[in-house]
C-alpha atoms as a PDB file:
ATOM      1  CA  UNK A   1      88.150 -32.540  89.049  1.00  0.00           C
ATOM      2  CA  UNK A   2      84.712 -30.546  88.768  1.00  0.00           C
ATOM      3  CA  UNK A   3      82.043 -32.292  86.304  1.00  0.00           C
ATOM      4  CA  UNK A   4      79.507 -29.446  85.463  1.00  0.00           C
ATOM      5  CA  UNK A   5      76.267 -31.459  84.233  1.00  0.00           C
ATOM      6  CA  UNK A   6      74.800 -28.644  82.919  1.00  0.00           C
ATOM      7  CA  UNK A   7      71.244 -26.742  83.426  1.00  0.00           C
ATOM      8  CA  UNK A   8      73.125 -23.673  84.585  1.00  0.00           C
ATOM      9  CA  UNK A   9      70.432 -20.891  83.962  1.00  0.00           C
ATOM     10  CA  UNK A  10      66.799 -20.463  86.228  1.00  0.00           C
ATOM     11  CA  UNK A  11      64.470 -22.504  85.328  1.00  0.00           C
ATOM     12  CA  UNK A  12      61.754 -19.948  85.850  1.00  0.00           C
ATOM     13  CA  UNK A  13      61.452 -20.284  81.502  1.00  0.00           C
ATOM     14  CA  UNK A  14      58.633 -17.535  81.791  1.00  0.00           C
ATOM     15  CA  UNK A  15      61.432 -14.444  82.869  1.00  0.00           C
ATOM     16  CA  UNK A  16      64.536 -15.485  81.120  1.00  0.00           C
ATOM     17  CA  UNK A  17      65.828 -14.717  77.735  1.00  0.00           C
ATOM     18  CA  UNK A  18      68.450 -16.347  75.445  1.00  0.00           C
ATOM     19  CA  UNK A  19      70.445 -13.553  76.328  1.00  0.00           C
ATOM     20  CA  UNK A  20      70.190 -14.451  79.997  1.00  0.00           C
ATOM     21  CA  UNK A  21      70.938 -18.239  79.344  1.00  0.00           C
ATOM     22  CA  UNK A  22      74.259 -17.011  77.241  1.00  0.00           C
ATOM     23  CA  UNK A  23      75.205 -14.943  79.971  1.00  0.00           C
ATOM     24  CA  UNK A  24      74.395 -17.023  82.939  1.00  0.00           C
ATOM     25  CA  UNK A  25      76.851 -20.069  81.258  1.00  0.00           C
ATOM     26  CA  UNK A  26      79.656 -17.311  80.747  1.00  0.00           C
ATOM     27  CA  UNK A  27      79.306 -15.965  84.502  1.00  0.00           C
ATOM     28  CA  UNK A  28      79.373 -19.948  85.415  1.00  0.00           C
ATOM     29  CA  UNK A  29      82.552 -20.287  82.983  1.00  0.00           C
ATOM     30  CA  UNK A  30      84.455 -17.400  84.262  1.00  0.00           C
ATOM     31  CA  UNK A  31      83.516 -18.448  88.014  1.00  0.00           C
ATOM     32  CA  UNK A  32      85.139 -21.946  87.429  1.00  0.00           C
ATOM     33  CA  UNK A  33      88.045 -20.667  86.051  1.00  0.00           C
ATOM     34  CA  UNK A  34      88.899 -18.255  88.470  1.00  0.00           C
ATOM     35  CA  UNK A  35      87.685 -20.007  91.643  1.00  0.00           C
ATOM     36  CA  UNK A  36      89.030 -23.324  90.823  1.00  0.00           C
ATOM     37  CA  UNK A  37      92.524 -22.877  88.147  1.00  0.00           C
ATOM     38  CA  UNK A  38      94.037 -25.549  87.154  1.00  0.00           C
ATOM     39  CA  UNK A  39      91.463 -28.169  87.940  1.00  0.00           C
ATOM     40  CA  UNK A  40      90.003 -30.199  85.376  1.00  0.00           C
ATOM     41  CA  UNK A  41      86.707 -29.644  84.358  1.00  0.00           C
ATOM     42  CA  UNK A  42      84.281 -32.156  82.085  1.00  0.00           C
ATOM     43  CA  UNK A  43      80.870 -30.605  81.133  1.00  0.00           C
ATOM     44  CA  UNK A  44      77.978 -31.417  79.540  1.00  0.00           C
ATOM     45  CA  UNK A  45      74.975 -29.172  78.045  1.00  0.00           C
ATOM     46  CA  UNK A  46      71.786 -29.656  79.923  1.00  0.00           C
ATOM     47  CA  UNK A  47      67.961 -28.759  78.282  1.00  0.00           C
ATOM     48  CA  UNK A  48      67.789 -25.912  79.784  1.00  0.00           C
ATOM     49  CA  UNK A  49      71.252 -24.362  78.471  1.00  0.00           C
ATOM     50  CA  UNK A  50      69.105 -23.564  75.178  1.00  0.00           C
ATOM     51  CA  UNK A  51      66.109 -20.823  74.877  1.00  0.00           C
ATOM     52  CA  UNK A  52      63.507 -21.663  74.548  1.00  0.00           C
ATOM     53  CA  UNK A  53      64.495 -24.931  76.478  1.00  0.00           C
ATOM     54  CA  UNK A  54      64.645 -28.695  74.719  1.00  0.00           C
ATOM     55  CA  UNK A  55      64.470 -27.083  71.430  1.00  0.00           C
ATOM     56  CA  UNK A  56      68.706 -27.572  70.653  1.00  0.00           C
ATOM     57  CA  UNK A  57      69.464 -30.136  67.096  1.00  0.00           C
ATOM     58  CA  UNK A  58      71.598 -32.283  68.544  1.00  0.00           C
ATOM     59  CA  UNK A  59      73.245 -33.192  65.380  1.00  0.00           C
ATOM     60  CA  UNK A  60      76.475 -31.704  64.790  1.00  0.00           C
ATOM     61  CA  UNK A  61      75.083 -28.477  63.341  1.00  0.00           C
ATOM     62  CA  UNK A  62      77.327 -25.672  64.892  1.00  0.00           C
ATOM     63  CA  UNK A  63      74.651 -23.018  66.282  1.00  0.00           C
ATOM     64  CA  UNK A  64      76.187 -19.307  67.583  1.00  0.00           C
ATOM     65  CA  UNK A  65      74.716 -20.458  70.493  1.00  0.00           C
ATOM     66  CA  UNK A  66      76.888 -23.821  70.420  1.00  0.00           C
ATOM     67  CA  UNK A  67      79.850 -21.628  68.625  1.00  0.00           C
ATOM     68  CA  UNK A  68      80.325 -19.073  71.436  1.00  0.00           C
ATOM     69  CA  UNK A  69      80.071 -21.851  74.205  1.00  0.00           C
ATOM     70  CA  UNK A  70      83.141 -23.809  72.813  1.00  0.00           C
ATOM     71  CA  UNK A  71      85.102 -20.287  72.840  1.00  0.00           C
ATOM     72  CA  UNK A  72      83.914 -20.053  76.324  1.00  0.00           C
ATOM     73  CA  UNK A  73      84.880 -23.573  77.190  1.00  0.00           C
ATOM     74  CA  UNK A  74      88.189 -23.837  74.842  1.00  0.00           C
ATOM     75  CA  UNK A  75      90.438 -23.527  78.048  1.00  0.00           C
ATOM     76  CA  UNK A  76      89.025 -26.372  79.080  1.00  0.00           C
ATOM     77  CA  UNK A  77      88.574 -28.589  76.080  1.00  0.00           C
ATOM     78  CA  UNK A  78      91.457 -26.999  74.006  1.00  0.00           C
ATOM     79  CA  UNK A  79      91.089 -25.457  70.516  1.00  0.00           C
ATOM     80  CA  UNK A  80      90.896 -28.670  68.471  1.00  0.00           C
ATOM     81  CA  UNK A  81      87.816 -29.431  70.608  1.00  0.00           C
ATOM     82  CA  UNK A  82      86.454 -26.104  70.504  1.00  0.00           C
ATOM     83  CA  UNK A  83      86.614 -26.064  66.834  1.00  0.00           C
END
């Protein structure tokens, strides 16, 4: 079992984009996947998985931000979850 806790991308906030915090959780994803198949994985978003950092509604509002990490996490969680 792997539990990812999150707080993936640098926390150098000054040099990174969003674009570098949506990539650096799909290079993480893919990583998982193919390093470790078949093992369960539980995650968990950390504060500095959103750009700028500690700025993400936590209420159930469905961001593209939140919306392309459940596709990138669906095998894990499975489509209901994802959805």
């Amino acid at each position: 079992m792997i539990i990812w806790t999150g707080d993936s991308p640098s926390h150098d906030l000054w040099q990174i984009t969003e674009d570098d915090v949506a990539k650096t959780i799909e290079q993480v994803t893919e990583l998982i996947k193919e390093k470790f198949p078949g093992v369960p994985m539980y995650m968990t978003l950390g504060n500095h998985d959103f750009h700028p950092p500690n700025t993400q509604d936590m209420s159930l509002k469905r961001t593209a931000h939140l919306k392309n990490i459940a596709s990138l996490w669906e095998h894990f969680i499975g489509p209901e979850a994802a959805e």
